[in-house]
N, C-alpha and C. Protein backbone atom coordinates (compact mmCIF):
# COMPACT_ATOMS: atom_id res chain seq x y z
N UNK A 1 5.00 -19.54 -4.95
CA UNK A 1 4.33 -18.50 -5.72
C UNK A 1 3.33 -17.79 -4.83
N UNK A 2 3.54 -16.34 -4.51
CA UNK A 2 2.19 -15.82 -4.19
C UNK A 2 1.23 -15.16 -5.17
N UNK A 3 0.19 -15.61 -4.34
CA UNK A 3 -1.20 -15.31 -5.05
C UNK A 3 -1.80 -14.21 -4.06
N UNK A 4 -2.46 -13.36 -5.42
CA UNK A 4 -2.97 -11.78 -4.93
C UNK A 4 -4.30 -12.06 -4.87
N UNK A 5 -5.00 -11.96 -4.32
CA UNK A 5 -6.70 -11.83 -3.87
C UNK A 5 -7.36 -10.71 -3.01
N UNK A 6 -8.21 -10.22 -3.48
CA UNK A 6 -9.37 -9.27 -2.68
C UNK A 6 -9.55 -9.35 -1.30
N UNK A 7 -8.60 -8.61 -0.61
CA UNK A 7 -8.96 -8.81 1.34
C UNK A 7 -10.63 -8.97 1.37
N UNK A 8 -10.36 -9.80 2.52
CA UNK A 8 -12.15 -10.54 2.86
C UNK A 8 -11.69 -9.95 4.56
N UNK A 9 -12.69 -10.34 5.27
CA UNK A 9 -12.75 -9.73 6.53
C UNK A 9 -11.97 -10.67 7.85
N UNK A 10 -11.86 -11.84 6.94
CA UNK A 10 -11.02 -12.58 7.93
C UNK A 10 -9.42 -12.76 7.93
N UNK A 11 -9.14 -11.99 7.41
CA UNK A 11 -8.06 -11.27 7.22
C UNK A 11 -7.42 -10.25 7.98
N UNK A 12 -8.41 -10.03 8.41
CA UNK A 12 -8.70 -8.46 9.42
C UNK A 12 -6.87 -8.62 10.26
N UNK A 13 -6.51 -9.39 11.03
CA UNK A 13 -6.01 -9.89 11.94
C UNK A 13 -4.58 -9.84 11.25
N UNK A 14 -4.59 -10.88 10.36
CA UNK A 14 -3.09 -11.18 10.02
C UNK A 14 -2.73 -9.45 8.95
N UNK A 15 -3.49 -8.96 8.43
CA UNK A 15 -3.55 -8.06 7.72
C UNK A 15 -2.71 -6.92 8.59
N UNK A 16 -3.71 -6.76 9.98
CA UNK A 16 -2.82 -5.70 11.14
C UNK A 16 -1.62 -5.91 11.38
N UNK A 17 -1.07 -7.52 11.70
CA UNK A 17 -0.40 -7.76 12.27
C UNK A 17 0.96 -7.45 11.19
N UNK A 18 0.71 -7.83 9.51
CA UNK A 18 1.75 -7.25 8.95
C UNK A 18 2.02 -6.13 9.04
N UNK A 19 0.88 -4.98 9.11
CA UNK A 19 1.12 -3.39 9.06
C UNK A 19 2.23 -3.41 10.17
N UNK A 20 2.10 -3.65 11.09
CA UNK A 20 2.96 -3.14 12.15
C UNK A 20 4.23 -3.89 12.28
N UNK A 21 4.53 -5.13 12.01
CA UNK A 21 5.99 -5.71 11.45
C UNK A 21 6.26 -4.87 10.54
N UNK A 22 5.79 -4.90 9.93
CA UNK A 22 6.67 -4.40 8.05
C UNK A 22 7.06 -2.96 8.72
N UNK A 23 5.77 -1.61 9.38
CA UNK A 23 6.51 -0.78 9.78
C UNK A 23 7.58 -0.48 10.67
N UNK A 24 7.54 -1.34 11.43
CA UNK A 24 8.13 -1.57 13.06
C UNK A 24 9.69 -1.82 12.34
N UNK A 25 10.09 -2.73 11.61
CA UNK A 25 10.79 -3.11 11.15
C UNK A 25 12.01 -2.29 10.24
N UNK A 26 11.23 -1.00 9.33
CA UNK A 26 11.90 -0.33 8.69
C UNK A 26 12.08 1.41 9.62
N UNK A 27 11.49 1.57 10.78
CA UNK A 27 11.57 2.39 11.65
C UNK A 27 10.31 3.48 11.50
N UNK A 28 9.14 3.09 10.61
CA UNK A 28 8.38 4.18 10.71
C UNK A 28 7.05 3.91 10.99
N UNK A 29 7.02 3.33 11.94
CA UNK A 29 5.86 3.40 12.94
C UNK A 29 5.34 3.90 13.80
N UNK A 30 4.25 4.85 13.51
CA UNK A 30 4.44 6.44 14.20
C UNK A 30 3.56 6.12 15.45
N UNK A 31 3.17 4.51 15.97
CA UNK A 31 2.56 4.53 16.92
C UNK A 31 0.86 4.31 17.02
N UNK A 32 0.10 3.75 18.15
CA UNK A 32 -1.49 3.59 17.17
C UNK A 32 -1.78 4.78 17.61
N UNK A 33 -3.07 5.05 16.28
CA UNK A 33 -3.73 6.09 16.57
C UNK A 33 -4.80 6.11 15.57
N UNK A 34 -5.32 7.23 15.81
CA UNK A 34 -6.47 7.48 14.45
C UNK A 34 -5.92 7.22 13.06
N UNK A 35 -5.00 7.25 12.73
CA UNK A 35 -4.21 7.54 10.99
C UNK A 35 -4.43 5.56 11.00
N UNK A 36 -4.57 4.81 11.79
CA UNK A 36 -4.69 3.60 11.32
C UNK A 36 -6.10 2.66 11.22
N UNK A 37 -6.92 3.89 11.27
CA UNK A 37 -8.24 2.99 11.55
C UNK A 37 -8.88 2.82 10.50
N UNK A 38 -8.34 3.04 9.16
CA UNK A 38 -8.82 2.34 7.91
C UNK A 38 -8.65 1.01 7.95
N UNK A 39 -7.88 0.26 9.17
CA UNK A 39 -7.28 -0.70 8.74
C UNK A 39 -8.39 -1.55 9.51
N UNK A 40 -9.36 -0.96 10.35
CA UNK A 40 -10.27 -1.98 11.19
C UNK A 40 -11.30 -1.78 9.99
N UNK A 41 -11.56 -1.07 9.31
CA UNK A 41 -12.58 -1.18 7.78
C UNK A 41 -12.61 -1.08 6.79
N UNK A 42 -11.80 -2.03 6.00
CA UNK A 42 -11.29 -2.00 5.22
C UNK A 42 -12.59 -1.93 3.81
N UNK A 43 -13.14 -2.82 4.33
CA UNK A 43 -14.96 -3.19 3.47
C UNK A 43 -15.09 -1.16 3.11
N UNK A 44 -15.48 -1.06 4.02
CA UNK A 44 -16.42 0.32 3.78
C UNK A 44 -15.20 1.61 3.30
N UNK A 45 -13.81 1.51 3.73
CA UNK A 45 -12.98 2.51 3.38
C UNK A 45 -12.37 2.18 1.83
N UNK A 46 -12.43 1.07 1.51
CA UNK A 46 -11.58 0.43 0.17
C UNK A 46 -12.60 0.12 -0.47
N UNK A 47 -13.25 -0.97 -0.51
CA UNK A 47 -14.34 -1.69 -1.43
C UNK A 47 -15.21 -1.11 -1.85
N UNK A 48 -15.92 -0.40 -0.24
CA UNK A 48 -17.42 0.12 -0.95
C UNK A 48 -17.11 1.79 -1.31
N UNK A 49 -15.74 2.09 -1.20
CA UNK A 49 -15.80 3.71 -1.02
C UNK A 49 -14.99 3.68 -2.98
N UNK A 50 -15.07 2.72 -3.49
CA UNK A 50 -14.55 2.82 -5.20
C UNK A 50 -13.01 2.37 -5.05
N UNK A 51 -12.75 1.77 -4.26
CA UNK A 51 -11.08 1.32 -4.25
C UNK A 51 -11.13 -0.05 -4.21
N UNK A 52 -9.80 -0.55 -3.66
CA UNK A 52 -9.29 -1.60 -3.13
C UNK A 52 -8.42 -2.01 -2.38
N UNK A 53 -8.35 -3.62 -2.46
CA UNK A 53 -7.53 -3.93 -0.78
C UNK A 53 -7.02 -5.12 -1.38
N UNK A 54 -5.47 -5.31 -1.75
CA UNK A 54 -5.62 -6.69 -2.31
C UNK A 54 -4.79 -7.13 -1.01
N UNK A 55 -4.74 -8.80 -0.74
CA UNK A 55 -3.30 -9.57 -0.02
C UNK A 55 -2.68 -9.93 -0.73
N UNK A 56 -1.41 -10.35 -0.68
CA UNK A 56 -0.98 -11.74 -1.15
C UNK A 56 -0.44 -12.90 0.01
N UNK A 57 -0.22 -13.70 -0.63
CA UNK A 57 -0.63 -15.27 0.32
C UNK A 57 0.01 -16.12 0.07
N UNK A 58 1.15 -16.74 0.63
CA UNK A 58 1.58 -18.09 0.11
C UNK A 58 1.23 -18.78 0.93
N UNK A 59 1.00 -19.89 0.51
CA UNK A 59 0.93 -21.47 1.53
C UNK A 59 -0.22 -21.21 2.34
N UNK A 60 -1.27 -19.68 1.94
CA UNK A 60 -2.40 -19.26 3.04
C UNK A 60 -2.08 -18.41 3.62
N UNK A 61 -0.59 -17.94 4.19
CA UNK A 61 -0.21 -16.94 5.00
C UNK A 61 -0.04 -15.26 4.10
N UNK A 62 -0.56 -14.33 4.61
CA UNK A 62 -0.56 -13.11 4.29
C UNK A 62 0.92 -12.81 4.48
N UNK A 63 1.62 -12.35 3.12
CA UNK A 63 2.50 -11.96 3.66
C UNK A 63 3.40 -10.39 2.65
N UNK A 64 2.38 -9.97 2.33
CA UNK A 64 1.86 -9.04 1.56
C UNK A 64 0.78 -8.00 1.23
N UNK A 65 0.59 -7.21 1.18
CA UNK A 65 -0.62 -6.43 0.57
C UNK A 65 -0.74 -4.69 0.31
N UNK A 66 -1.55 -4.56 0.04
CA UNK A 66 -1.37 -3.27 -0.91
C UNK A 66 -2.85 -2.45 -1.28
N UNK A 67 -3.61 -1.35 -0.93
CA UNK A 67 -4.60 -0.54 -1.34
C UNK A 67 -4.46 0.19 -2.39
N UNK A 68 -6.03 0.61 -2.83
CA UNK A 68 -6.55 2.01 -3.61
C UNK A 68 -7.04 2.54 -3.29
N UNK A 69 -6.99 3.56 -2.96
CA UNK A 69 -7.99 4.68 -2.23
C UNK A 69 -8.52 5.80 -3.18
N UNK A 70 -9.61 5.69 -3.24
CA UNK A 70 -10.27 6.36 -4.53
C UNK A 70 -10.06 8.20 -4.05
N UNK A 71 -9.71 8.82 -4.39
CA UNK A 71 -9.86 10.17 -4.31
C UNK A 71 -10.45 11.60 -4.34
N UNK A 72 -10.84 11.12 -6.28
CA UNK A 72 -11.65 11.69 -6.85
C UNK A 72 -11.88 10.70 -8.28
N UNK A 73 -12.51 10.88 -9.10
CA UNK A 73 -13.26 10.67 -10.42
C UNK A 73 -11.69 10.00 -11.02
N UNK A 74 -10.71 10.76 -11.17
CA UNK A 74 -9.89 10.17 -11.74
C UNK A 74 -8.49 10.25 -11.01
N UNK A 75 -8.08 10.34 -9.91
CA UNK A 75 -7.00 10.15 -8.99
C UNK A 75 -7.55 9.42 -7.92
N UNK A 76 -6.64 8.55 -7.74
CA UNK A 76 -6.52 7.31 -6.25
C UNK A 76 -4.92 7.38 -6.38
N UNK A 77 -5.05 6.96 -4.37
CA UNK A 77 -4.10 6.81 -4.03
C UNK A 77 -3.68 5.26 -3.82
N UNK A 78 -2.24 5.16 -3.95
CA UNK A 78 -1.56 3.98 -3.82
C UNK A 78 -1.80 3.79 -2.11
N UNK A 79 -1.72 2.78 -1.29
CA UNK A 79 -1.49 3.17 0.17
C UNK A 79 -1.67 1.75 0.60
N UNK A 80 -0.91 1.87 2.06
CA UNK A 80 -0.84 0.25 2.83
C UNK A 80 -0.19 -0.71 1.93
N UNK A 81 1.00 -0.36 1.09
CA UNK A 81 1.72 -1.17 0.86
C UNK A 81 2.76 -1.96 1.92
N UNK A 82 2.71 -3.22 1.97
CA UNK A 82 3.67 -3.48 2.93
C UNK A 82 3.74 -4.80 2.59
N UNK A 83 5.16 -5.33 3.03
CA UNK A 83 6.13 -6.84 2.41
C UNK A 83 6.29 -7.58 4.04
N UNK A 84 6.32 -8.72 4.24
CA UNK A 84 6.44 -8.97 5.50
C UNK A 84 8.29 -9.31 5.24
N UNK A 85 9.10 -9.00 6.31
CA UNK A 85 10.21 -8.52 6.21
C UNK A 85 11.04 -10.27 5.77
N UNK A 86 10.48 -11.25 5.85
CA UNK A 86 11.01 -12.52 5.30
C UNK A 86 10.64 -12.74 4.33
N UNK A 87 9.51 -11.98 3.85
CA UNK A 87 9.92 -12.31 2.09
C UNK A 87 10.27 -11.19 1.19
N UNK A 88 11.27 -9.81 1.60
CA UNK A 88 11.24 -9.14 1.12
C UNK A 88 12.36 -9.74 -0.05
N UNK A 89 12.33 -8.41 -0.87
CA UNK A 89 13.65 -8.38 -2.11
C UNK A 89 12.90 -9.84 -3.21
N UNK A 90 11.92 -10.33 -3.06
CA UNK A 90 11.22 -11.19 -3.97
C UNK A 90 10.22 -10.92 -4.87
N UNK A 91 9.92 -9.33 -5.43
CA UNK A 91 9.32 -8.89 -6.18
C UNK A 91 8.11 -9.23 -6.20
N UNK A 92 7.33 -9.43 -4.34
CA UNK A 92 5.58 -9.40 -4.44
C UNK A 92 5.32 -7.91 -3.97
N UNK A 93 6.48 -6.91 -3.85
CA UNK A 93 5.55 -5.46 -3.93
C UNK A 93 5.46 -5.09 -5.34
N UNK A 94 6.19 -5.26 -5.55
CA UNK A 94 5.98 -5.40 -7.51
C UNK A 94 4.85 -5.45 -7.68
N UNK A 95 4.91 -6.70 -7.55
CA UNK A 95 3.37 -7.83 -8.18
C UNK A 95 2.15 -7.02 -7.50
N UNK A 96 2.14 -6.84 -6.12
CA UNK A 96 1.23 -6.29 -5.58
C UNK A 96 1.15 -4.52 -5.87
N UNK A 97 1.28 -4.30 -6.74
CA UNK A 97 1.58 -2.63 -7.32
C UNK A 97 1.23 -2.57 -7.82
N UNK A 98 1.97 -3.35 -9.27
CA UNK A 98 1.25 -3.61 -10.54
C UNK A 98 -0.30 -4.27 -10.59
N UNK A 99 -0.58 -5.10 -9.80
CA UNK A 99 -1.89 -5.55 -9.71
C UNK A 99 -2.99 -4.28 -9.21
N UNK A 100 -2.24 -3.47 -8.71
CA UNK A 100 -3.36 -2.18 -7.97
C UNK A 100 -3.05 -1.06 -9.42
N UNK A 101 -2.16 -0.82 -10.00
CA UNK A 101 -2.48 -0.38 -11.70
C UNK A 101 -3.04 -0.79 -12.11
N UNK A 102 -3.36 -1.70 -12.06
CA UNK A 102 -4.01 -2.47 -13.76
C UNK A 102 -5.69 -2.34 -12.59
N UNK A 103 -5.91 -2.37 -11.79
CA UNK A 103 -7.32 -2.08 -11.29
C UNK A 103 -7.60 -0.77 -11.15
N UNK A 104 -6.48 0.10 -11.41
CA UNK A 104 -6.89 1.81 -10.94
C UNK A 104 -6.80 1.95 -12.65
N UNK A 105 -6.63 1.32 -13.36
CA UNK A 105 -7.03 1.57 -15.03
C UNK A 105 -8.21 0.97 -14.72
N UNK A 106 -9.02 -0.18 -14.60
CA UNK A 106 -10.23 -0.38 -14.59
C UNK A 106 -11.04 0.21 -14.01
N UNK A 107 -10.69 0.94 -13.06
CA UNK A 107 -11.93 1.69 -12.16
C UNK A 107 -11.78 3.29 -12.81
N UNK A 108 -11.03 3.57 -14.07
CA UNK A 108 -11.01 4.54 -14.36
C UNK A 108 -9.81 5.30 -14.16
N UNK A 109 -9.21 5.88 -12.75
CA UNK A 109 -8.38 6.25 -12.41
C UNK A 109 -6.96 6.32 -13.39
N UNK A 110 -6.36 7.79 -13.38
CA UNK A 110 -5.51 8.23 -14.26
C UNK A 110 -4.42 8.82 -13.88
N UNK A 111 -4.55 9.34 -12.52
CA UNK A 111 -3.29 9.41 -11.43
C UNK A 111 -3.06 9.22 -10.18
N UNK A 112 -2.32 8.02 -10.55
CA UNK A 112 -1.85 7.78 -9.27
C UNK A 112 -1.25 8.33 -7.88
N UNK A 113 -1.23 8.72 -6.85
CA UNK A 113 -0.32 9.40 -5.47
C UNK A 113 -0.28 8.09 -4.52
N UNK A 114 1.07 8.71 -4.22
CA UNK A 114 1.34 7.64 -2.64
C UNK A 114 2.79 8.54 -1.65
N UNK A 115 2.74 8.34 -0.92
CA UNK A 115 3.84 8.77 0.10
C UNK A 115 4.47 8.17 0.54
N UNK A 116 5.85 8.11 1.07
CA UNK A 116 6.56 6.81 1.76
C UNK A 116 7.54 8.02 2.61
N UNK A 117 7.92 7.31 3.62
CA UNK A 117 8.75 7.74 4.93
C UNK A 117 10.22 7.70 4.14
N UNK A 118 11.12 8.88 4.02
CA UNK A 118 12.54 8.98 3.59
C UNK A 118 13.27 7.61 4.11
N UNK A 119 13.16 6.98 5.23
CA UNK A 119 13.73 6.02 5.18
C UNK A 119 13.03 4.55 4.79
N UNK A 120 12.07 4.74 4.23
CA UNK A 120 11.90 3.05 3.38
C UNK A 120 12.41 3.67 2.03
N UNK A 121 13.95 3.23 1.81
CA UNK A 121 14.45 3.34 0.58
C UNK A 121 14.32 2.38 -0.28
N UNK A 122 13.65 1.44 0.61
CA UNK A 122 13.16 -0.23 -0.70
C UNK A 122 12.22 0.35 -1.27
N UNK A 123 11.42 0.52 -0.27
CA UNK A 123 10.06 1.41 -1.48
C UNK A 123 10.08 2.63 -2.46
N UNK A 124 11.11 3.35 -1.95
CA UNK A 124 11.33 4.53 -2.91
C UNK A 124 11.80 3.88 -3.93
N UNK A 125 13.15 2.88 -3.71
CA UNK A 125 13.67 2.15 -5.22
C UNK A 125 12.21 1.87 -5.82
N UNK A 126 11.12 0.84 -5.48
CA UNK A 126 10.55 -0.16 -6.00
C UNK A 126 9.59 1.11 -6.90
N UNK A 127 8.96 2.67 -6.22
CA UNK A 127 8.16 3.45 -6.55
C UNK A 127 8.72 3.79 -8.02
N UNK A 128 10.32 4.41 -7.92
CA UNK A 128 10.66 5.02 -9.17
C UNK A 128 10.90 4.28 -9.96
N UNK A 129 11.35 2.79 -9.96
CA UNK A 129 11.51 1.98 -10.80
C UNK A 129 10.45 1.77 -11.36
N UNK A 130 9.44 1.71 -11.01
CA UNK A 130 8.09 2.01 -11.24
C UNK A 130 6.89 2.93 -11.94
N UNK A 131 7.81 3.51 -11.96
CA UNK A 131 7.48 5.18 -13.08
C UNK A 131 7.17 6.08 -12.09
N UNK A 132 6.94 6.10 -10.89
CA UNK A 132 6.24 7.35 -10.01
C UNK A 132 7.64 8.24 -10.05
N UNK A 133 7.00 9.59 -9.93
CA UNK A 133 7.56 10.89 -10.09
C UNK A 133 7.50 11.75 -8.54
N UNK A 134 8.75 12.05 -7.59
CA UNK A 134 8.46 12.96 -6.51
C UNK A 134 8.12 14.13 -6.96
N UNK A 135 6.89 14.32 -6.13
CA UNK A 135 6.32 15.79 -6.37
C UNK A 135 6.50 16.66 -5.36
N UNK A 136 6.83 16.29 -4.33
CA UNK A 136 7.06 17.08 -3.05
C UNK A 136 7.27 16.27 -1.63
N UNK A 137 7.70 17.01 -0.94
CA UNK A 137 8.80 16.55 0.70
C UNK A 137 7.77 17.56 1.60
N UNK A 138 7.80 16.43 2.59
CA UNK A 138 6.99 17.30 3.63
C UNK A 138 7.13 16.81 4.96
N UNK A 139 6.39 16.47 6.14
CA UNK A 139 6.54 16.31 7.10
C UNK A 139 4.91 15.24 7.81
N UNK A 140 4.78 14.50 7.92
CA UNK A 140 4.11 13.23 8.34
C UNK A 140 4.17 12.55 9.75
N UNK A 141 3.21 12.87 10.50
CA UNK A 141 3.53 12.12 11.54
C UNK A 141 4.66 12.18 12.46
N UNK A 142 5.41 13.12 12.73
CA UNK A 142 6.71 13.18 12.60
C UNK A 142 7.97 12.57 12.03
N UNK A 143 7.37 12.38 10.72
CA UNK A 143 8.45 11.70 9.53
C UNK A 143 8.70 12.45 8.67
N UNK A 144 9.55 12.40 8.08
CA UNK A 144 9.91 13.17 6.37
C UNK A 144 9.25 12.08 5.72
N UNK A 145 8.36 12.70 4.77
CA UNK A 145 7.51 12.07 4.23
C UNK A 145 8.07 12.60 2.19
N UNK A 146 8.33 11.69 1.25
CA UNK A 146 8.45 12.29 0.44
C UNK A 146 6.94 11.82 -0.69
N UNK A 147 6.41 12.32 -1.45
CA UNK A 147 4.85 12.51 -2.15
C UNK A 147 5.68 12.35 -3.50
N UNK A 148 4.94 10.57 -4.12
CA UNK A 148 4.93 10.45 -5.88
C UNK A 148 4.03 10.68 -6.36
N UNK A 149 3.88 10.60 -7.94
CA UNK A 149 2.67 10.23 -8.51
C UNK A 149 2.84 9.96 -9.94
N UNK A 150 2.26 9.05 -10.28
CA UNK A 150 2.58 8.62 -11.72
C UNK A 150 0.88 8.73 -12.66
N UNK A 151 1.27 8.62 -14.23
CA UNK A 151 0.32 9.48 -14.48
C UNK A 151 -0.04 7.97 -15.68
N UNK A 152 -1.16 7.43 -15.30
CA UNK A 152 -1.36 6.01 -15.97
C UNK A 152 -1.68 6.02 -17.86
C-alpha cells in the first residue's frame, strides 16, 4: 500500500531523482535548467506560496508524487506529477491526483490546469479519465505540450 504524505525537506534527493527517471523514461526530459528549480524549493514554491507537494512511499521509498501550485484566489495548477516507472499502471497517480483535489477544494481552489508532453499518453489517459478537459496545444520546451483543466 502506498501512503501519501506532505514532502518534508529530506526528501529533497529521492524526490529529484524520481523527476528525472519518470521523465527520462517516457522521453520528455528537456534537460536541466531553470524550468526545474522549483524542485530545489519546494518549502517556499509549494507550501508557503498556498499550494502543495505531496509523495507517496512504500516500504519508505518515494515512488510517487504530485504538486499544487497556487495561481490565483481560485485556480492552481496540477504539476510534478510523476510514477516511478516500476510501479506504474497501479493507480498511485490516481491516488496521488485525487489527493491534490480534495486539497485544491480545501484551499479553495475551483480550477484546476496542468500540461503534459503529447507523448506521456499514460497521463493523458489518467488526466481525462479524470474529468480534465484539453483546452489548448502548444509548444514547451521543445515539446508539444497539450493544456487541461477541470472545473472542481
Amino acid at each position: 500500500m502506498m501512503d501519501i504524505r506532505r514532502y518534508r525537506a529530506p526528501d529533497h534527493d529521492a524526490v529529484w531523482e524520481l523527476h528525472n527517471l519518470a521523465l527520462n523514461d517516457v522521453g520528455a526530459h528537456a534537460g536541466s535548467g531553470p524550468w526545474d528549480d522549483d524542485l530545489h524549493r519546494i518549502e517556499a514554491e509549494y507550501h508557503d506560496a498556498g499550494g502543495e507537494f505531496y509523495v507517496g512511499a512504500i516500504d519508505g521509498r518515494i515512488v510517487a508524487m504530485g504538486a499544487l501550485k497556487r495561481l490565483t484566489v481560485t485556480r492552481a495548477e496540477i504539476c510534478r506529477m510523476r510514477v516511478h516507472p516500476d510501479h506504474q499502471r497501479r493507480g498511485h497517480g490516481t491516488r496521488v491526483l485525487s489527493k491534490l483535489e480534495e486539497r485544491a477544494g480545501e484551499l479553495g481552489f475551483r480550477i484546476l490546469t496542468l500540461d503534459t508532453t503529447a507523448g506521456q499518453t499514460a497521463a493523458i489517459r489518467l488526466y481525462t479519465k479524470a474529468g480534465y478537459v484539453e483546452v489548448a496545444r502548444g509548444r514547451k520546451l521543445g515539446f508539444e505540450v497539450f493544456e487541461f483543466e477541470k472545473r472542481l
